[in-house]
Protein backbone atom coordinates (compact mmCIF):
# COMPACT_ATOMS: atom_id res chain seq x y z
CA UNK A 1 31.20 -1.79 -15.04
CA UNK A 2 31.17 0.83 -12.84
CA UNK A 3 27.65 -0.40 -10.59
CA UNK A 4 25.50 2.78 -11.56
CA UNK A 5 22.72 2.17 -13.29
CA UNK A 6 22.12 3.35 -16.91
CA UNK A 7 19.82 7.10 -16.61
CA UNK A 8 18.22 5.25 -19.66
CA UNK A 9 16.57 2.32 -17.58
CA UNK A 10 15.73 4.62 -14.79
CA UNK A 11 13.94 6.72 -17.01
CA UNK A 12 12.19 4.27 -18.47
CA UNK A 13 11.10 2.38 -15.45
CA UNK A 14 10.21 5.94 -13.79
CA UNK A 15 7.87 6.40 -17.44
CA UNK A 16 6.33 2.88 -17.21
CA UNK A 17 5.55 4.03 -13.10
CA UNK A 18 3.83 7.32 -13.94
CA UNK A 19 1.52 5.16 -16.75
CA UNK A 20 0.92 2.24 -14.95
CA UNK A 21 -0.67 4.74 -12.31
CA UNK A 22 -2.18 7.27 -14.72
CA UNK A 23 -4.06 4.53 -16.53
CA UNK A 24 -4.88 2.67 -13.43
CA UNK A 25 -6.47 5.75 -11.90
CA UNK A 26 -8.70 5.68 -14.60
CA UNK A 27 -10.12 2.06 -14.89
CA UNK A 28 -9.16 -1.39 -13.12
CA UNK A 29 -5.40 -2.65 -13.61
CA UNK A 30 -7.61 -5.90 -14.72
CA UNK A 31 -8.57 -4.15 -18.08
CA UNK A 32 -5.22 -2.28 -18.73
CA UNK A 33 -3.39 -3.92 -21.93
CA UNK A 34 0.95 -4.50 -21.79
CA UNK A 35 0.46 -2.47 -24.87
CA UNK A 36 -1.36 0.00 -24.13
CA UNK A 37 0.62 0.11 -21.40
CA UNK A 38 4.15 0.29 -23.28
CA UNK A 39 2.70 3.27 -25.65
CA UNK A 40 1.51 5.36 -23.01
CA UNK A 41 5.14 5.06 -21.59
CA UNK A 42 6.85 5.87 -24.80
CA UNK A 43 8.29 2.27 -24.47
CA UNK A 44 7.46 -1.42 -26.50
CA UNK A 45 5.81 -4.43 -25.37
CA UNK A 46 9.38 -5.76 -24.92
CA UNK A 47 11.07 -3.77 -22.65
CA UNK A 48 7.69 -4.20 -20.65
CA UNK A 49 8.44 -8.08 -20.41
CA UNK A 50 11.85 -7.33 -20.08
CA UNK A 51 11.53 -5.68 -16.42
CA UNK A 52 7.54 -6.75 -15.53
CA UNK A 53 5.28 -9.87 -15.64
CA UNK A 54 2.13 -7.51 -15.32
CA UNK A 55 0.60 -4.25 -15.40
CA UNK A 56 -0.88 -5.70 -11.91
CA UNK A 57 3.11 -6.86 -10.98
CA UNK A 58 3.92 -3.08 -11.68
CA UNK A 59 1.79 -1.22 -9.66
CA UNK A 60 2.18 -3.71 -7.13
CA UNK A 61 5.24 -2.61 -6.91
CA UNK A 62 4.66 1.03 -7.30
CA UNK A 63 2.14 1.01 -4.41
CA UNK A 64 4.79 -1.25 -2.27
CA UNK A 65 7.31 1.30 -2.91
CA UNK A 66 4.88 3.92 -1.83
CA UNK A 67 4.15 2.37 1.36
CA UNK A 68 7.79 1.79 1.64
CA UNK A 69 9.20 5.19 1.86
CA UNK A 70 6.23 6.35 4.01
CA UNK A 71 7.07 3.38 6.78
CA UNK A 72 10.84 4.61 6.59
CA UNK A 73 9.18 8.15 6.98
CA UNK A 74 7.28 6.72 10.05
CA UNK A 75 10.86 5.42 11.51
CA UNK A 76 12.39 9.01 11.10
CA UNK A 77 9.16 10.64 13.20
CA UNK A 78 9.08 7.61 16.06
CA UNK A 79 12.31 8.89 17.92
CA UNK A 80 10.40 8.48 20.82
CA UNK A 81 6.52 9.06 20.85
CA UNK A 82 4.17 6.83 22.61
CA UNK A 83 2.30 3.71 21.20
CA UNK A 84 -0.89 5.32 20.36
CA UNK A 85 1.39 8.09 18.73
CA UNK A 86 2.86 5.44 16.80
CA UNK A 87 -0.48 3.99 15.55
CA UNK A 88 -1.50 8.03 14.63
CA UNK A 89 1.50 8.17 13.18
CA UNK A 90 1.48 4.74 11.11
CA UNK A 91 -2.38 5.61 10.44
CA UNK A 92 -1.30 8.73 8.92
CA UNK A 93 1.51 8.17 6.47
CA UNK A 94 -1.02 5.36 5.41
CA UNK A 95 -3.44 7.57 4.52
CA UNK A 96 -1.43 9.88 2.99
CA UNK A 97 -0.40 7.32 0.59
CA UNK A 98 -3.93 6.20 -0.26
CA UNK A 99 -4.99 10.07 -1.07
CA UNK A 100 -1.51 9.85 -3.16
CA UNK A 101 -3.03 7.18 -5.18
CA UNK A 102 -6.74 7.90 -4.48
CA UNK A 103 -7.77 7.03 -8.17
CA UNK A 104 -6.13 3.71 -8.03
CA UNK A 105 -7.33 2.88 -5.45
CA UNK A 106 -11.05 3.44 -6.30
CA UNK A 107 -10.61 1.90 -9.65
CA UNK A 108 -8.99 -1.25 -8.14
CA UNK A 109 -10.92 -1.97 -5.22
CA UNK A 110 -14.11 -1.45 -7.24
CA UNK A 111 -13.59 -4.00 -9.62
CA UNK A 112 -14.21 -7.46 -8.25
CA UNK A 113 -11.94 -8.90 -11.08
CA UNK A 114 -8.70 -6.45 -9.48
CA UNK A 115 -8.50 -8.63 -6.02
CA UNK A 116 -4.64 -8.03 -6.82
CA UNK A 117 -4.98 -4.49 -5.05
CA UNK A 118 -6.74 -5.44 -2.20
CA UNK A 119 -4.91 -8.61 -1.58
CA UNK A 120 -1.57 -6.55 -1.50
CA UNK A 121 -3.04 -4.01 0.79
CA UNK A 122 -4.05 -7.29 3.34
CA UNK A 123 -0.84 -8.78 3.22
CA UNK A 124 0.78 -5.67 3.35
CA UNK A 125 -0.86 -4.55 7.06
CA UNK A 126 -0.67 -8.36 7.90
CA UNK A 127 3.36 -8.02 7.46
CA UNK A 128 3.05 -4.73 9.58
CA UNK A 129 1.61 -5.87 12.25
CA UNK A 130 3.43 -8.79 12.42
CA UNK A 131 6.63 -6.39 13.12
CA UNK A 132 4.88 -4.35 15.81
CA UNK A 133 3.90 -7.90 17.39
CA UNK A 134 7.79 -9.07 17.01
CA UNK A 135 8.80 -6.53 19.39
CA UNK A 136 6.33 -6.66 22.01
CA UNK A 137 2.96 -8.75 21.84
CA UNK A 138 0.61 -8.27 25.00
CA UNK A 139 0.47 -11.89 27.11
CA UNK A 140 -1.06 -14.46 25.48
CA UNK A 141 -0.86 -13.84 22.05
CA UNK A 142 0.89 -16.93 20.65
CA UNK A 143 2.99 -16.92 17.60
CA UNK A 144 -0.31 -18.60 15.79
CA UNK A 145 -2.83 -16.30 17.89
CA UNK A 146 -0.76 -13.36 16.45
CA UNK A 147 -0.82 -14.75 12.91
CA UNK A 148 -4.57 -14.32 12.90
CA UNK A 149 -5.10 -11.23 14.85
CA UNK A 150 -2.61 -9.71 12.19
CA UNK A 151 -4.76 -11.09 9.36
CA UNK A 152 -8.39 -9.87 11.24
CA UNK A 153 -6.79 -6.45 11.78
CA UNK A 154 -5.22 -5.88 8.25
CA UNK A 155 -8.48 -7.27 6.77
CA UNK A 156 -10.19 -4.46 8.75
CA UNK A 157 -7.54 -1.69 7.65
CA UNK A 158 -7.87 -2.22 3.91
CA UNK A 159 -11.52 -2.71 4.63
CA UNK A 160 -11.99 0.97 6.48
CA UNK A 161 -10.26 2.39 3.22
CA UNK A 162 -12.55 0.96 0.81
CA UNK A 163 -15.17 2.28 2.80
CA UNK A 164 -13.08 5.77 3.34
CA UNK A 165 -12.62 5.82 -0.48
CA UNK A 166 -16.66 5.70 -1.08
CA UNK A 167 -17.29 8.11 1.64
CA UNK A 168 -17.52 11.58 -0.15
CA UNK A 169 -17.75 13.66 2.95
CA UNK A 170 -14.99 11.48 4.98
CA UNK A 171 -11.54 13.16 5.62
CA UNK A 172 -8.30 11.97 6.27
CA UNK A 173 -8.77 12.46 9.95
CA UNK A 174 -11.63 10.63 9.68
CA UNK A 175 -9.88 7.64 8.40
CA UNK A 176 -7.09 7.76 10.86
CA UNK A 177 -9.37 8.76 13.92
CA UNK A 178 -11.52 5.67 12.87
CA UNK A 179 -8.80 3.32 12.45
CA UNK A 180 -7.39 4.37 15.81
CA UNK A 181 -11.07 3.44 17.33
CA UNK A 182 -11.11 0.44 15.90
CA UNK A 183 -7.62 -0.88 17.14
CA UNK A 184 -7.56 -3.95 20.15
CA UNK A 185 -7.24 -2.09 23.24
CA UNK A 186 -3.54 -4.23 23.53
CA UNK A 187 -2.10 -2.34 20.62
CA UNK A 188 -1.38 0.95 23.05
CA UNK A 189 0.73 -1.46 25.00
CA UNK A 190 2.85 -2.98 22.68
């Protein structure tokens, strides 16, 4: 075989993305069927199993992705700005991405019985700011003390955009400016 993959299977995975996240926009990933799932894709229940475990597994993944490309995105724009550019900048694409999947995230992080979401969004700033921490941690801040600050501080993030999300009036600037406020006063020096 030639190593490229079949248009067939990218199509399909690309239609099982766009339903996992139109019907998740629309109630909790908790009450979304794998059939109702499959239809809405054009696909069966098999071919479902076949690539996912979940509807929750899939937009895991779909979110992850998401983040992803807007953290390679952050890479691309970091060719030299500051540390507190880098948090606007982080801040930003993060944002961005929850507006991208504003519905989901509502739905999701609504519904007590959808922890999935939120728990992906924790460990997902928790692996973040691990990696800023790897490269330069202020004094002090043991391998175990940054363990927890990562976990306080990425409970805090997906926290601010729950709250963002049920803020009518609140703008994206308001969710980066208050993230940025909220950050230790070491993360400018690292």
């Amino acid at each position: 075989m030639s190593g490229r993959t079949d248009p067939r299977v990218v199509r399909t995975a690309r239609a099982f993305e766009r339903a996992v996240v139109e019907l998740a926009g629309r109630r909790p990933i908790s009450r979304i069927t794998v059939a109702e799932l499959a239809a809405h894709a054009g696909a069966t229940r098999a071919t479902f199993y076949n690539r996912y475990s979940t509807p929750l597994d899939l937009l895991l993944q779909v979110l992850q992705d998401d983040l992803d490309r807007g953290h390679r995105r952050e890479e691309l724009l970091l060719a030299g700005p500051s540390a507190p550019g880098l948090l606007r900048v982080a801040t930003t694409e993060v944002a961005a991405h929850v507006e991208r999947f504003a519905a989901v995230y509502r739905q999701s992080l609504s519904d007590p019985a959808d922890r999935g979401v939120h728990d992906a969004l924790v460990r997902h700033f928790a692996e973040y700011t691990l990696a800023v921490l790897s490269h330069a941690a202020p004094p002090g801040l043991t391998p175990v003390r940054r363990r927890l600050a990562a976990r306080f501080l990425s409970h805090g993030f997906a926290g601010v955009i729950q709250a963002w999300l049920g803020e009518e009036s609140a703008t994206t600037e308001d969710l980066v400016e208050a993230a940025i406020a909220c950050a230790p006063p070491w993360w400018p020096a690292t």
